[in-house]
C-alpha atoms as a PDB file:
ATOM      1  CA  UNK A   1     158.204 130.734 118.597  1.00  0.00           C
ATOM      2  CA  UNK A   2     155.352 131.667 120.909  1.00  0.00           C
ATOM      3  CA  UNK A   3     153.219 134.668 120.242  1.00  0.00           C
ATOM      4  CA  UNK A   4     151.433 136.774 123.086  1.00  0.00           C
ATOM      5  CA  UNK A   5     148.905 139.209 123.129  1.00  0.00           C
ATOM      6  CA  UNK A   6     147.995 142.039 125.617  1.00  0.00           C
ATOM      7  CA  UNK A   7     145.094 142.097 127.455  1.00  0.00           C
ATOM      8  CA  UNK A   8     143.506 145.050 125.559  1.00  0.00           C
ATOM      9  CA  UNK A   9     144.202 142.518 122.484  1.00  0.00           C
ATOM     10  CA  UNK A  10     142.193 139.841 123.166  1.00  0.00           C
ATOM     11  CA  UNK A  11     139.195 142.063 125.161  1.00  0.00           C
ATOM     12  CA  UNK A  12     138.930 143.327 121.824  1.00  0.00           C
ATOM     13  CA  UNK A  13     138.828 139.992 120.146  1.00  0.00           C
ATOM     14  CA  UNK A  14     136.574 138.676 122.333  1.00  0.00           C
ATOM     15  CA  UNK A  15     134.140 141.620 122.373  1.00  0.00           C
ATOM     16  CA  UNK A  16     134.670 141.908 126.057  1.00  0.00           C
ATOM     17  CA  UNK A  17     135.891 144.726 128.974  1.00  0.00           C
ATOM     18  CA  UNK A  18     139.566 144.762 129.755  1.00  0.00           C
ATOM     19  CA  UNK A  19     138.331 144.002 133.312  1.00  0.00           C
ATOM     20  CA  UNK A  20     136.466 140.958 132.089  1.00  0.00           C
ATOM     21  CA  UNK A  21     139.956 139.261 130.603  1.00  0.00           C
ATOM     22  CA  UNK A  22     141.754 140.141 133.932  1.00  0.00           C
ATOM     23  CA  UNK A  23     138.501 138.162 135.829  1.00  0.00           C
ATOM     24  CA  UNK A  24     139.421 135.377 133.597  1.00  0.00           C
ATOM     25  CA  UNK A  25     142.860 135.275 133.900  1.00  0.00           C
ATOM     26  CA  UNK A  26     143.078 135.392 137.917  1.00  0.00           C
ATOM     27  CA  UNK A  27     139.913 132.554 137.762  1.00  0.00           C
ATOM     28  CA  UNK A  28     142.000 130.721 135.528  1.00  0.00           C
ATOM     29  CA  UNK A  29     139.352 130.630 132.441  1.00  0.00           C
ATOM     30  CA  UNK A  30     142.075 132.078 130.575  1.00  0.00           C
ATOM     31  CA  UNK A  31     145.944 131.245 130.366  1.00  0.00           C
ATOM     32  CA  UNK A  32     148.418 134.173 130.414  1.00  0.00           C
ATOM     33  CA  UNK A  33     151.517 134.916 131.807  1.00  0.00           C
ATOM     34  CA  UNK A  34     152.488 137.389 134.667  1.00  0.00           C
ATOM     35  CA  UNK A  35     154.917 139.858 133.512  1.00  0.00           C
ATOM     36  CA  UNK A  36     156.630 142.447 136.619  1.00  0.00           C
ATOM     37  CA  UNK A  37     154.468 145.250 137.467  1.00  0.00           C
ATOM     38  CA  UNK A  38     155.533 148.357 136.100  1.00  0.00           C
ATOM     39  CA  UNK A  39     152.458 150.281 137.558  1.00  0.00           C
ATOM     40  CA  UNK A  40     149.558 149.422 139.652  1.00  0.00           C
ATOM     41  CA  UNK A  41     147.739 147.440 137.409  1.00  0.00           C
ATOM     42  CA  UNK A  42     149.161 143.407 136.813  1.00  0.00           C
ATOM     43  CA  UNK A  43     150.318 143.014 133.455  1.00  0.00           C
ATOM     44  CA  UNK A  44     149.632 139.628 132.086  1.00  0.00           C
ATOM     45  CA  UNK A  45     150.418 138.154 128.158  1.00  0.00           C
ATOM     46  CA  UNK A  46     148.138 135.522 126.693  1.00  0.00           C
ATOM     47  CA  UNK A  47     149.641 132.910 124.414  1.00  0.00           C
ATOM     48  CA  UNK A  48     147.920 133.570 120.973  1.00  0.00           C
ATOM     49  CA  UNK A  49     147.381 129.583 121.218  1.00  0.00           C
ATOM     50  CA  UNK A  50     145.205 129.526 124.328  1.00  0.00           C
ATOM     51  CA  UNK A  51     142.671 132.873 122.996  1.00  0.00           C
ATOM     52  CA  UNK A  52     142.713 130.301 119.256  1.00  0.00           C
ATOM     53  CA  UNK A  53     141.880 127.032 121.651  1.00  0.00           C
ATOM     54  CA  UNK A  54     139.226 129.314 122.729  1.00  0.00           C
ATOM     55  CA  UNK A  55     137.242 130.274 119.890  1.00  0.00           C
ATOM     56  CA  UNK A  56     138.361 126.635 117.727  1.00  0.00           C
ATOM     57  CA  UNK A  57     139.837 128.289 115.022  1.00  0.00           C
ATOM     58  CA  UNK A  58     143.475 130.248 114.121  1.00  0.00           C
ATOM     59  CA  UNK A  59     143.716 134.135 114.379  1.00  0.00           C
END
């Protein structure tokens, strides 16, 4: 089964803004998946394998 972290997951991770993963994400740096907007902000999911392909090594 696939895991998925938030956003605010994997800024932290990566030592980076929330606004910074979003960047990557619509620039397609990053892979994530679009959930429905509940609000006014996008919310996206990033498969846990894409942030480990990333940085080379497992979480």
């Amino acid at each position: 089964m696939f895991e998925y972290l938030t956003v605010p997951e994997v800024a932290k991770v990566l030592r980076v803004d929330d606004t910074t993963v979003r960047r990557w994400i619509e620039k397609g740096i990053l892979e994530a998946i679009r959930l429905p907007a509940a609000g006014p902000r996008t919310t996206y999911r990033i498969p846990k394998k894409t942030l480990e392909q990333l940085l080379g090594e497992p979480l």
